[in-house]
Protein backbone atom coordinates (compact mmCIF):
# COMPACT_ATOMS: atom_id res chain seq x y z
CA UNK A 1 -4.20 -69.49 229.10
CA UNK A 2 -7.09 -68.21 230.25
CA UNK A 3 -7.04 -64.96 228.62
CA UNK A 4 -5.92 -66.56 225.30
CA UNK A 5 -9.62 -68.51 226.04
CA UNK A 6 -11.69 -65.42 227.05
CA UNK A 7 -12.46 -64.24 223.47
CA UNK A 8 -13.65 -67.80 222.29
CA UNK A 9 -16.23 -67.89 225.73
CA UNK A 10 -17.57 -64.00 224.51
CA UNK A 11 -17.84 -65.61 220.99
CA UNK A 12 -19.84 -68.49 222.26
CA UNK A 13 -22.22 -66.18 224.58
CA UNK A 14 -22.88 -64.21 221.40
CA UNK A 15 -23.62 -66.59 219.35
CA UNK A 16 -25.47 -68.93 221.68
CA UNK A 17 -27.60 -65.56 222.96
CA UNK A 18 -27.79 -65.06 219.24
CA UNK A 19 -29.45 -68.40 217.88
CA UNK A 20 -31.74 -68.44 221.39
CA UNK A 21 -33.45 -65.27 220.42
CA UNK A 22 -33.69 -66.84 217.37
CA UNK A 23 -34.83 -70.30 218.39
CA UNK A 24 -37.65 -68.36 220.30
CA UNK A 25 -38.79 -66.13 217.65
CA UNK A 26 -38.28 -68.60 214.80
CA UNK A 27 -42.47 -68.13 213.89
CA UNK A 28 -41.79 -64.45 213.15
CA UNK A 29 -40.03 -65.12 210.38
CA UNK A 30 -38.03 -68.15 207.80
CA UNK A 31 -34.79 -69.80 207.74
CA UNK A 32 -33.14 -67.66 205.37
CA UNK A 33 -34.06 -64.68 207.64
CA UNK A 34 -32.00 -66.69 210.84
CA UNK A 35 -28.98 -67.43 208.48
CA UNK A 36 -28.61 -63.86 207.97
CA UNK A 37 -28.81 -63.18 211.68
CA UNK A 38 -26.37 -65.41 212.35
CA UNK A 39 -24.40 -64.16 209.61
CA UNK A 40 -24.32 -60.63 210.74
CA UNK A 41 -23.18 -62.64 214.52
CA UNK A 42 -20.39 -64.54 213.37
CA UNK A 43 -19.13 -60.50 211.21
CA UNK A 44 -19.40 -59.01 215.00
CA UNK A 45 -17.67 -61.58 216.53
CA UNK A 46 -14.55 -61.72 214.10
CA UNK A 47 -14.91 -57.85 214.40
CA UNK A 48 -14.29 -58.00 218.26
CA UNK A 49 -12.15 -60.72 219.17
CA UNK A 50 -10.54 -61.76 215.60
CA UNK A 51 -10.65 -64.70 213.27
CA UNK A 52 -10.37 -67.57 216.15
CA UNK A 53 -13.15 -66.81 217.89
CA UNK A 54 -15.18 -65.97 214.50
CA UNK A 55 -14.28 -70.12 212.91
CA UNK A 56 -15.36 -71.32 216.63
CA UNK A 57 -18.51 -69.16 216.34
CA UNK A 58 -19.55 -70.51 212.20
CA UNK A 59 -19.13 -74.09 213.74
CA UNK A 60 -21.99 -73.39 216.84
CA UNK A 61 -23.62 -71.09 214.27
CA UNK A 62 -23.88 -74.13 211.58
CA UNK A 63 -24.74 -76.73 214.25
CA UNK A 64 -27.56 -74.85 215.04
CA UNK A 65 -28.99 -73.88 212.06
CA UNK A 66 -28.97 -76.91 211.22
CA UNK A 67 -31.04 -78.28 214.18
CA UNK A 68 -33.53 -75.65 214.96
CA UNK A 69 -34.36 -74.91 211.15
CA UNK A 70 -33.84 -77.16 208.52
CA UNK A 71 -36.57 -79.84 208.77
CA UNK A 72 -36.72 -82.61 210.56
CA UNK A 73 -35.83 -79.93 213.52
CA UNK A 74 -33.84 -81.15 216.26
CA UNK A 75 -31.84 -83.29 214.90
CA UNK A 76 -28.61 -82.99 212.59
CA UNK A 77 -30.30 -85.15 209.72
CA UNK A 78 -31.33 -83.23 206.44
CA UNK A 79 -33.98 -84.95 203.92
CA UNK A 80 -34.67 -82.58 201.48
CA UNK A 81 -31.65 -81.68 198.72
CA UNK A 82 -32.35 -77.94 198.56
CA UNK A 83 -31.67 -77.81 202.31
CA UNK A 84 -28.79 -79.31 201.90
CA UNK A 85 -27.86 -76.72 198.92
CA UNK A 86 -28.91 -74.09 201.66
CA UNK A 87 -26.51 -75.60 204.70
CA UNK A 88 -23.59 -75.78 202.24
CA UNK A 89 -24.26 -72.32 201.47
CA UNK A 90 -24.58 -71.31 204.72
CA UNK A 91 -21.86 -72.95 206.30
CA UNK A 92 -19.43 -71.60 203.58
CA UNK A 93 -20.71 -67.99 204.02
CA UNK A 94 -20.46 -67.83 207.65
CA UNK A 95 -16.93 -69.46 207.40
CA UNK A 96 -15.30 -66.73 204.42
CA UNK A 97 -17.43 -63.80 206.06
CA UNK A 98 -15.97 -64.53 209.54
CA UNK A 99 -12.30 -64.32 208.10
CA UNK A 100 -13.27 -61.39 205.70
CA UNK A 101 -14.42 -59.31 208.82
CA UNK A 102 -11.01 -60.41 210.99
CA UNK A 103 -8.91 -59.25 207.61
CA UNK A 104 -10.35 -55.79 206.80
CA UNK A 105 -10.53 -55.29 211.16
CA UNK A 106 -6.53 -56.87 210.78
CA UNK A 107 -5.75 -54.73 207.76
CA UNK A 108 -7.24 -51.98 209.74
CA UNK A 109 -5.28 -52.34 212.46
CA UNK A 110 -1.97 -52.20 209.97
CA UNK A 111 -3.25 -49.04 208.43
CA UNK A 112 -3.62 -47.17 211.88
CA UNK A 113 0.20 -48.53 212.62
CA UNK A 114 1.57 -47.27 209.35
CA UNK A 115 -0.06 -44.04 210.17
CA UNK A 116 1.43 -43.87 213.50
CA UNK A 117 4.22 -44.76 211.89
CA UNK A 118 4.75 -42.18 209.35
CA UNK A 119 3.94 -39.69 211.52
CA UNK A 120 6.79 -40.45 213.87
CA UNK A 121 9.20 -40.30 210.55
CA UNK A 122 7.85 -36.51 209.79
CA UNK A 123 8.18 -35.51 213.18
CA UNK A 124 12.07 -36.73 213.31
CA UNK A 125 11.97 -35.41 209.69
CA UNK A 126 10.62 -32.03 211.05
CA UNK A 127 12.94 -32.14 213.89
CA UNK A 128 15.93 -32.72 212.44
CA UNK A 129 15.48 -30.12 209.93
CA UNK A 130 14.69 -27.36 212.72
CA UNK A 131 18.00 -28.36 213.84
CA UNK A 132 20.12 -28.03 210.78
CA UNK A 133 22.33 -25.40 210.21
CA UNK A 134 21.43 -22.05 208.94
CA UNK A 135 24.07 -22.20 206.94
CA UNK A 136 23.04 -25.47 205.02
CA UNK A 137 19.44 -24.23 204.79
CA UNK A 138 20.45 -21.05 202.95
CA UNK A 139 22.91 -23.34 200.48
CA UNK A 140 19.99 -25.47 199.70
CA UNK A 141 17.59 -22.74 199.24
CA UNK A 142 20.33 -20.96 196.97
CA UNK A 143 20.37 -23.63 194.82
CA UNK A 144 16.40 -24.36 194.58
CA UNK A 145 15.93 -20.39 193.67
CA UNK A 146 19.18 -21.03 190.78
CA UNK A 147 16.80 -24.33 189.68
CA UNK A 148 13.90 -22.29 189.45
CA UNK A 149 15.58 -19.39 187.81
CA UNK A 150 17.02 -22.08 184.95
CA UNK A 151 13.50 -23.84 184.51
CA UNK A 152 11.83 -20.77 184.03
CA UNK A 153 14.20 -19.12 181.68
CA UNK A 154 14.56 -22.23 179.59
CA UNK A 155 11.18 -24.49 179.98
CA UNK A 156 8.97 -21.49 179.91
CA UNK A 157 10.25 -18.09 178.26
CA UNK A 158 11.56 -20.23 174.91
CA UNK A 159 7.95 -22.05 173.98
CA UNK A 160 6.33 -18.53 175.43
CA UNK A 161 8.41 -16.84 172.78
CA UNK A 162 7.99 -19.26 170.13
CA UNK A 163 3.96 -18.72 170.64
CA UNK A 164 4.44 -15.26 170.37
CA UNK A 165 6.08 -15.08 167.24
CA UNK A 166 3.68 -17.16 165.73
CA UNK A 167 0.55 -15.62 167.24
CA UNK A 168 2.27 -12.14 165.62
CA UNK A 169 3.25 -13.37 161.91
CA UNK A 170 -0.49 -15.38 161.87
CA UNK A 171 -1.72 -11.81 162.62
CA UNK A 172 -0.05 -9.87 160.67
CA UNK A 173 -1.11 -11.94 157.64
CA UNK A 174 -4.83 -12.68 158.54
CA UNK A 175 -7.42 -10.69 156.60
CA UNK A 176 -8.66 -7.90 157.90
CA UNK A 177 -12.80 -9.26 157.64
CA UNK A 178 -11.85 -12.97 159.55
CA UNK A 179 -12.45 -10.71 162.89
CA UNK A 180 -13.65 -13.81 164.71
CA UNK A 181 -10.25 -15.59 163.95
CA UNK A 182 -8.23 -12.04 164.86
CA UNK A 183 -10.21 -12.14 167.97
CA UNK A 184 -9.19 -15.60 169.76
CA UNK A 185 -5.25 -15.08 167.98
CA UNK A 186 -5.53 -11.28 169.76
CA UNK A 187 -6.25 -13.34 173.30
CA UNK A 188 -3.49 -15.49 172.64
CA UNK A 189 -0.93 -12.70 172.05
CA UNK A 190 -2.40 -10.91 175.14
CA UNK A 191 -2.05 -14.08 177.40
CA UNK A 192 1.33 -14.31 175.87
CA UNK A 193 2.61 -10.84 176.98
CA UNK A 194 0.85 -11.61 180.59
CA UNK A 195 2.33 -15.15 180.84
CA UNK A 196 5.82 -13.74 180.06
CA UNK A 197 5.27 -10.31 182.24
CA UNK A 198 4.73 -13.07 185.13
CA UNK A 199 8.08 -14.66 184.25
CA UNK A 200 9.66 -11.41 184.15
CA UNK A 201 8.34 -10.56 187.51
CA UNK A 202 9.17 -14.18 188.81
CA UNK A 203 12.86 -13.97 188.35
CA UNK A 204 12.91 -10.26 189.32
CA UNK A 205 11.68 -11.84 192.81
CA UNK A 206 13.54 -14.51 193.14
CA UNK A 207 16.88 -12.21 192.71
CA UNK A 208 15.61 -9.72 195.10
CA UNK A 209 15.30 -12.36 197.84
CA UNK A 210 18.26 -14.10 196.48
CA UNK A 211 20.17 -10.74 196.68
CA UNK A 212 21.40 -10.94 193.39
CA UNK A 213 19.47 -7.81 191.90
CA UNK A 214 22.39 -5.96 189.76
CA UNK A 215 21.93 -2.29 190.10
CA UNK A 216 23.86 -0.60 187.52
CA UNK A 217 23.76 2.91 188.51
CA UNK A 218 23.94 5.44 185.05
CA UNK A 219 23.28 9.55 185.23
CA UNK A 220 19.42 9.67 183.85
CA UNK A 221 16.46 11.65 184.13
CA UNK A 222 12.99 11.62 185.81
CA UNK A 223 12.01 12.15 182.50
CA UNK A 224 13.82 10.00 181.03
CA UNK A 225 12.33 6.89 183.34
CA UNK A 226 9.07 8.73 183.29
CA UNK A 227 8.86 8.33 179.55
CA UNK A 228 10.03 4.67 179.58
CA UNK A 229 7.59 3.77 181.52
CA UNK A 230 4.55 5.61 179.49
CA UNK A 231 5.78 3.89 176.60
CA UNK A 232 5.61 0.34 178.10
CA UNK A 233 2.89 1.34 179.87
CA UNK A 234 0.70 2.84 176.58
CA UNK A 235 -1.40 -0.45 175.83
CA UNK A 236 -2.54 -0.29 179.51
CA UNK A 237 -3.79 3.26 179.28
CA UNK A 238 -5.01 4.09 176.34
CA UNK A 239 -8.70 4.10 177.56
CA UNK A 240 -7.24 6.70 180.31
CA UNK A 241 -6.17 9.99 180.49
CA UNK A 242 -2.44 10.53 181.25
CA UNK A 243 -1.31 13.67 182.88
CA UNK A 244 3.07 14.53 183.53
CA UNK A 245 4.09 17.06 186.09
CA UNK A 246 7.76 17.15 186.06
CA UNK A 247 10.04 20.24 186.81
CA UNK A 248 12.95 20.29 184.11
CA UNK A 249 14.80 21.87 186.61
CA UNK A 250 15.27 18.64 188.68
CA UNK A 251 18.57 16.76 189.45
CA UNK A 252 19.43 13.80 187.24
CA UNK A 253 19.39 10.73 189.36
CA UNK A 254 22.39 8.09 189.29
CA UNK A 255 20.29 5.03 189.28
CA UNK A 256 19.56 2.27 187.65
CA UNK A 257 17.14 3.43 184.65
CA UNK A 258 15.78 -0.06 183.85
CA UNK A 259 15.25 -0.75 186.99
CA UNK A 260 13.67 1.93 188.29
CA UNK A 261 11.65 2.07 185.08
CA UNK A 262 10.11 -0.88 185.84
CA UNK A 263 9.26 0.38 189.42
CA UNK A 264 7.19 3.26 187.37
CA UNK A 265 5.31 0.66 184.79
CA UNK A 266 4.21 -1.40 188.03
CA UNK A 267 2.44 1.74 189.32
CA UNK A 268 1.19 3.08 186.32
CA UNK A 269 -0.50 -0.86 185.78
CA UNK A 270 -2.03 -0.52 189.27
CA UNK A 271 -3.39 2.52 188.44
CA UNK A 272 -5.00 1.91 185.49
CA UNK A 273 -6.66 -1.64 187.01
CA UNK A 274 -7.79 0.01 189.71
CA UNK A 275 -9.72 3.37 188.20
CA UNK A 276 -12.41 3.57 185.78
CA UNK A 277 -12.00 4.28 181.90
CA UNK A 278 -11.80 7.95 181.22
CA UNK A 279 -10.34 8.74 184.40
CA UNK A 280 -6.90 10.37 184.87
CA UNK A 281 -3.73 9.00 185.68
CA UNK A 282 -0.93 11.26 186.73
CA UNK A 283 2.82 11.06 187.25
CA UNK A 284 4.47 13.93 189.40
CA UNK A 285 7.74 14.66 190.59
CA UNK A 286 9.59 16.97 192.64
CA UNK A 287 12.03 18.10 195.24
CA UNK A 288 11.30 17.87 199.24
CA UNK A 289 13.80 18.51 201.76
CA UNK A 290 16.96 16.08 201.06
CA UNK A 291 14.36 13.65 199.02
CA UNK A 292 13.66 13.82 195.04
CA UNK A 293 9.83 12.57 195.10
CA UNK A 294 8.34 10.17 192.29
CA UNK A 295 4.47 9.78 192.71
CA UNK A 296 1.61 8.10 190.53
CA UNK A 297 -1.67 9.23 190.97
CA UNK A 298 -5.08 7.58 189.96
CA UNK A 299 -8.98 8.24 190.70
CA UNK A 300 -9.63 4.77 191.78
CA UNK A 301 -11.61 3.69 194.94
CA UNK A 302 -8.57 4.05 197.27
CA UNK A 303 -6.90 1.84 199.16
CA UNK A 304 -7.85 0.76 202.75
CA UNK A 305 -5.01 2.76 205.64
CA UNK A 306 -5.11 -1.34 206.72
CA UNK A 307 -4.36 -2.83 203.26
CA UNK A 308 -1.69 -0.16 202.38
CA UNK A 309 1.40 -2.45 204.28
CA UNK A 310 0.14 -5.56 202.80
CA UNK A 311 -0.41 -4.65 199.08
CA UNK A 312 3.45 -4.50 199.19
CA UNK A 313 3.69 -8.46 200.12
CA UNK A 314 3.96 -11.18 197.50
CA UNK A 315 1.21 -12.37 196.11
CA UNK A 316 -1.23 -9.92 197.75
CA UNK A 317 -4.17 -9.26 195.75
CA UNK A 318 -6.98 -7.81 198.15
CA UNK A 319 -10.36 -7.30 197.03
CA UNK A 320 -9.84 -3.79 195.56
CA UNK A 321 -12.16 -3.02 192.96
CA UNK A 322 -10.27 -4.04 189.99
CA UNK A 323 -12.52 -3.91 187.14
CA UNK A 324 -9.78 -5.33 184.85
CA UNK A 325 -7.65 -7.93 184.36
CA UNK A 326 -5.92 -9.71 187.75
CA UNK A 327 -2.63 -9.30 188.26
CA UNK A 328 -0.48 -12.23 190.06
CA UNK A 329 0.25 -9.63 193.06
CA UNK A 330 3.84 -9.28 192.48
CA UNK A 331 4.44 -5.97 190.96
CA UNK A 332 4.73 -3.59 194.12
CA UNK A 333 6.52 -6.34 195.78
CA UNK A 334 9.31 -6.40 193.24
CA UNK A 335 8.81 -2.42 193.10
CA UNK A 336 9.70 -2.54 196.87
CA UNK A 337 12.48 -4.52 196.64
CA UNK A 338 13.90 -1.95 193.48
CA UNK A 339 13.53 1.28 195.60
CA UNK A 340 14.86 -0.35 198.78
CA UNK A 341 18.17 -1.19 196.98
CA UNK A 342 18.15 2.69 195.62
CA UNK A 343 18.27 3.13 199.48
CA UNK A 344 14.80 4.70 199.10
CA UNK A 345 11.44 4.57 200.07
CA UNK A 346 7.91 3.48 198.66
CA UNK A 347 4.48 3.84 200.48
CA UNK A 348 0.81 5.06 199.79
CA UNK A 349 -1.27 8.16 200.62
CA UNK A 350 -4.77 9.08 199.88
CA UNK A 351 -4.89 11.47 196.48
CA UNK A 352 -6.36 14.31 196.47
CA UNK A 353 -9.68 14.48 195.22
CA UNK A 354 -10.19 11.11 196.12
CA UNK A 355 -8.03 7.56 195.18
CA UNK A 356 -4.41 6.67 195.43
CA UNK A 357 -1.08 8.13 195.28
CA UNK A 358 2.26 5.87 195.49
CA UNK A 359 5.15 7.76 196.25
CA UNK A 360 9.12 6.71 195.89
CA UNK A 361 11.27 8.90 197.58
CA UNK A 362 15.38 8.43 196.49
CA UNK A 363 17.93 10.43 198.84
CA UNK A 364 19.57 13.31 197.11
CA UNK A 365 22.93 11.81 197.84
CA UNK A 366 21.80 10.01 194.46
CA UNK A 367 20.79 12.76 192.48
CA UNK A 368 22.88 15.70 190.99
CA UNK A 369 20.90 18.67 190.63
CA UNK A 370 20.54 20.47 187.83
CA UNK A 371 20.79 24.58 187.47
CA UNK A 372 18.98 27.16 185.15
């Protein structure tokens, strides 16, 4: 009982300390300034000790206001009909403010439980999904990549082709003098064949980590690949000059050509984003111990020894010097993952002369070699 009535004495104290101050100072200032007060008393109250105490507190508050300042003073009587206007007004404010304050400091109160609340549902959440099986959490993550892999193909690549083939008839049939039309339609093609390069890639990923890359190994040449890729590759370097080192003499590889093509167009996009115009790009390969040796060459600004690991992670695109387009940081992960597969090996060395070589070594156990 008595600490059910322990709130209601603080409440009176307040308010009584309140309306004394007041009461004493009351030449400092007028009546609307003391219903204000009192207002802002009865808000602290309901704040602290809820919506009891904050009703017992607007009934001393009104009382009082009453008595010390609306004329005649010191008693409950009131002559004039504006001051009655103003008690009304006061006693009604005092009242709804009281509960207001109690609601928002009750709502409050609810909020900070939910909280609490939800966060002890993620934490069993988090918990029990540490503890599920590995074997579950590989099914379900097998069937998100097969979801993605559908969405993509279907919901993007159709209207991304459908753009494309429009963007290319409106071109081919716009006049040659509307350059300022040819212009935007030219940025749309070009953001087509980067939108759908990004697809491409994304699916390429998502069956590497998926496992589900199909190598179809064929008898091919470096050249062969080598000239693949320069021809995919052409629009990229045309402001570049392209130089091919390859001994005839070497073995024919039993690989998968599109594959492995692709590996070649990823560094021969790298290198031209990240040299100048003018410079040279150059594709080399030869023989080294029990290793056939694929390399791409540019005159770029290099590639930090500390960056050379990580520009081989998804999504990596370190500050590099690219004075081109941005990639989505994909390609030499996906080039990785194409090599690795080949059983064989992709890194980075400085070039000679300055900038970057990336190198992709295959084991000769995959090549036949060729004689004179």
């Amino acid at each position: 009982m008595i600490k059910r009535l322990k709130p209601y004495a603080f409440a009176t104290l307040l308010a009584d300390a309140t309306i004394g101050i007041l009461v004493l100072t009351r030449h400092y200032f007028d009546d609307t300034t003391a219903a204000l007060v009192m207002v802002l008393a009865i808000m602290a109250i309901a704040l602290l000790w809820k919506s009891g105490p904050a009703l017992w507190a607007s009934v001393i508050c009104t009382l009082c206001y009453n008595y010390y300042f609306i004329v005649p003073y010191g008693t409950l009587n009131i002559e004039a009909r504006e001051d009655v206007v103003a008690f009304i007004a006061f006693t009604a404010i005092s009242i709804i403010m009281g509960q207001l304050s109690a609601r928002v400091e009750a709502r409050a109160i609810q909020a900070e439980a939910r909280r609490i609340e939800i966060e002890m549902l993620y934490d069993k959440l988090r918990l029990a999904t540490e503890e599920a099986a590995e074997a579950e959490l590989l099914r379900r993550s097998e069937k998100l990549k097969s979801a993605l892999l559908d969405a993509v193909t279907h919901d993007l690549r159709t209207p991304l082709t459908s753009i494309k083939a429009a963007v290319t008839t409106i071109l081919s049939e716009l006049p040659k003098e509307d350059d300022y039309q040819r212009e935007l339609l030219q940025v749309i093609d070009e953001e087509s064949d980067r939108l759908n390069r990004f697809i491409e890639e994304m699916m390429d990923l998502a069956r590497l980590e998926n496992g589900g890359l199909d190598i179809r190994r064929s008898e091919t040449t470096v050249s062969e690949i080598v000239e693949t890729a320069l021809d995919r590759a052409a629009p990229l370097l045309v402001n570049h000059q392209v130089e091919v080192n390859i001994d005839p003499l070497l073995p024919t590889m039993a690989v998968d050509a599109v594959a492995f093509s692709q590996v070649l167009y990823s560094l021969l996009d790298n290198a031209s984003k990240y040299s100048q115009p003018g410079s040279l790009v150059s594709v080399s390969a030869r023989l080294q111990d029990s290793l056939l040796i694929v390399s791409v060459h540019d005159a770029g600004s290099g590639i930090p020894k500390e960056l050379r690991e990580r520009v081989f992670d998804k999504f990596f695109r370190g500050n590099l010097g690219s004075t081109k387009r941005a990639g989505f940081g994909l390609g030499l992960s996906i080039a990785k993952g194409i090599v690795e597969a080949h059983s064989g090996r992709i890194w980075i060395e400085d070039a000679a002369g300055g900038g970057t070589s990336v190198l992709v070594s295959i084991p000769i156990g995959s090549a036949r070699v060729r004689t004179a």
